[in-house]
Each structure stands twice: as structure tokens, then as C-alpha cells.
Protein backbone atom coordinates (compact mmCIF):
# COMPACT_ATOMS: atom_id res chain seq x y z
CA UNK A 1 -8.80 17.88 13.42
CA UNK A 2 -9.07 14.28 12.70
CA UNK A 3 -11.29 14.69 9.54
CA UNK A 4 -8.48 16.88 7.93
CA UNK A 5 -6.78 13.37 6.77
CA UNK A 6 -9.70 12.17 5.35
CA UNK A 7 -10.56 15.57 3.72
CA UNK A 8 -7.03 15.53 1.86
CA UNK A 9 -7.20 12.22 0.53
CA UNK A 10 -10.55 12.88 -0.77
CA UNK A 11 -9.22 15.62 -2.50
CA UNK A 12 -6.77 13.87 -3.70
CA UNK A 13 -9.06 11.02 -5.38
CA UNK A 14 -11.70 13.22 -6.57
CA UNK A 15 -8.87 14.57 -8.87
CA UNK A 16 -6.57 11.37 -9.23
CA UNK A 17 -10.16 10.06 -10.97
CA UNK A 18 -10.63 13.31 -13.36
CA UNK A 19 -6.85 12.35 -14.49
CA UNK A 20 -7.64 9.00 -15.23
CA UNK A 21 -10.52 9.54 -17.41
CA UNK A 22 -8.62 11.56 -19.75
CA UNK A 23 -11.06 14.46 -19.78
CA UNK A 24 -8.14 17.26 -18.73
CA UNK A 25 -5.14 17.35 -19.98
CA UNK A 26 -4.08 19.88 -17.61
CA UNK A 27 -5.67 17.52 -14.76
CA UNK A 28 -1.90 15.77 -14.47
CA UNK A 29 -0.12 18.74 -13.28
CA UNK A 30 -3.20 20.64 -11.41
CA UNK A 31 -2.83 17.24 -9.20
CA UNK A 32 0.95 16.75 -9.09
CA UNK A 33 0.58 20.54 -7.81
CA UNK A 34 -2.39 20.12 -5.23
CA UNK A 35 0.01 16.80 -3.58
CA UNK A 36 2.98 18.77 -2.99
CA UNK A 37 0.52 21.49 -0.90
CA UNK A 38 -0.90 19.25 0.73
CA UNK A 39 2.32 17.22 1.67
CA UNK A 40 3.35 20.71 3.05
CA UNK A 41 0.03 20.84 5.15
CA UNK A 42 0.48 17.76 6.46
CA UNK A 43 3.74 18.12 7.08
CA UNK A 44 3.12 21.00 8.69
CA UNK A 45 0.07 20.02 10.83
CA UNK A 46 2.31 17.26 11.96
CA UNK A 47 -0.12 14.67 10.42
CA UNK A 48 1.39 11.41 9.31
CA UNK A 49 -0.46 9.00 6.20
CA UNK A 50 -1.84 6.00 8.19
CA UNK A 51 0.48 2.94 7.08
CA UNK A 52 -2.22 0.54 6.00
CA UNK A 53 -2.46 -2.68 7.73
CA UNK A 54 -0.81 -5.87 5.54
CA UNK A 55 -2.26 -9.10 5.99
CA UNK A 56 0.64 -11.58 6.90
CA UNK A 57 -0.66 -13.36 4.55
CA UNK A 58 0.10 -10.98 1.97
CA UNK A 59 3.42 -10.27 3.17
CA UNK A 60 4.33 -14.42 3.83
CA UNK A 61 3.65 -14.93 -0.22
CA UNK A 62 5.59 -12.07 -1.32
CA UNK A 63 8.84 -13.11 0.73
CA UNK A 64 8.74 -16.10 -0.97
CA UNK A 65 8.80 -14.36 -4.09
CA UNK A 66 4.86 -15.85 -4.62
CA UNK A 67 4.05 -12.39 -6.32
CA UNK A 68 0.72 -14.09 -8.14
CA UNK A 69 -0.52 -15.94 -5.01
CA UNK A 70 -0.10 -12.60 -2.84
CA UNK A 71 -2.42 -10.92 -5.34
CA UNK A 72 -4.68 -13.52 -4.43
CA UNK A 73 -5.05 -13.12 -0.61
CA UNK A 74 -4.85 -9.72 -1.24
CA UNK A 75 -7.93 -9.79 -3.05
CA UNK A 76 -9.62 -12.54 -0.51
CA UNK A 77 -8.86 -10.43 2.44
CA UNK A 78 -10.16 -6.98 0.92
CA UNK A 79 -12.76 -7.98 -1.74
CA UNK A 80 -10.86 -5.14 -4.20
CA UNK A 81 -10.60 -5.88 -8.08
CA UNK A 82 -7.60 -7.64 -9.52
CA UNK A 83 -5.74 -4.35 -10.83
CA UNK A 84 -6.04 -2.99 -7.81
CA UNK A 85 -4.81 -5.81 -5.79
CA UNK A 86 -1.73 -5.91 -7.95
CA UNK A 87 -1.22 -2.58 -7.82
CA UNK A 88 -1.31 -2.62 -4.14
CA UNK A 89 1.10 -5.77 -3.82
CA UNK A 90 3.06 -3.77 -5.81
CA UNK A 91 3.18 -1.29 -3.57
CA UNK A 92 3.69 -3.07 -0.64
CA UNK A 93 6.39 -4.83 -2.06
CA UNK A 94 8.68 -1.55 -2.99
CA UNK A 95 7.85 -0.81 0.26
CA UNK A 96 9.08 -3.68 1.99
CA UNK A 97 12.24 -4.49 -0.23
CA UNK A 98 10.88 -7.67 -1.88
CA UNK A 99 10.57 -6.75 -5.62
């Protein structure tokens, strides 16, 4: 059962990336459709979405409103591209109340 998570988010990427190219229009809502059933499966499996770890690092710059250095250690600490890294500060962000 543990390589159901992995499975879904797979899924989930395989057609997240066939959005993003542009080649389907219909891609948008074929994936907005295949999240909410898998939500429900997870939901009802009982599985949670692993909370990624945040580097306090990360977290230290973007409580002092240091949005542009957080992007930075971001990108130190995981090696991922810059829109990515913001994206991801982004994210963590929302999630933590600091926008």
C-alpha cells in the first residue's frame, strides 16, 4: 500500500505536464477531474500528502519578509531551478501565513 502515494502523484504529473505544454485543451479539466478522484481515494484510503520538509533556513528568510533571499536557500538546499524555487516559497509561504 505504500506505493499507492507515489502512484497518484505520478498520475498527477504525467498529466499536470500534458497541460502545460498546451497540446490539449481539454487536458485542464480531464486533470482538475482526475484530482478530485483521487482526493476521494485518498481520502478514503485514509492516506495523508506527506508535508514536505522546510529548511529553517527557508522559513527564517521568509519571516523576515526576505522573500528573494528565501528563494535563494531554497534553491541551495534542493538544487531546483529558479521558477520552481519561487513557486515553492510561494507555497510555503501561503502555507505558513507570511505572504
Amino acid at each position: 500500500m505504500e506505493w499507492i502515494p507515489a502512484l497518484i502523484l505520478a498520475v498527477v504529473a504525467v498529466l499536470a505536464l500534458s497541460t502545460r505544454r498546451g497540446g490539449d485543451p481539454d487536458a485542464a479539466r480531464r486533470l482538475a477531474a482526475v484530482e478530485r478522484k483521487l482526493d476521494l481515494i485518498m481520502e478514503n484510503l485514509g492516506i495523508q500528502e506527506p508535508v514536505p520538509d522546510i529548511n529553517p533556513m527557508v522559513l527564517q528568510e521568509l519571516q523576515q519578509g526576505r522573500k528573494i533571499q528565501a528563494i535563494k536557500a531554497y534553491r541551495e538546499a534542493t538544487g531546483v531551478g529558479l521558477k520552481e524555487a519561487k513557486d515553492e516559497v510561494e507555497a510555503i509561504g501561503r502555507r505558513y501565513g507570511l505572504q
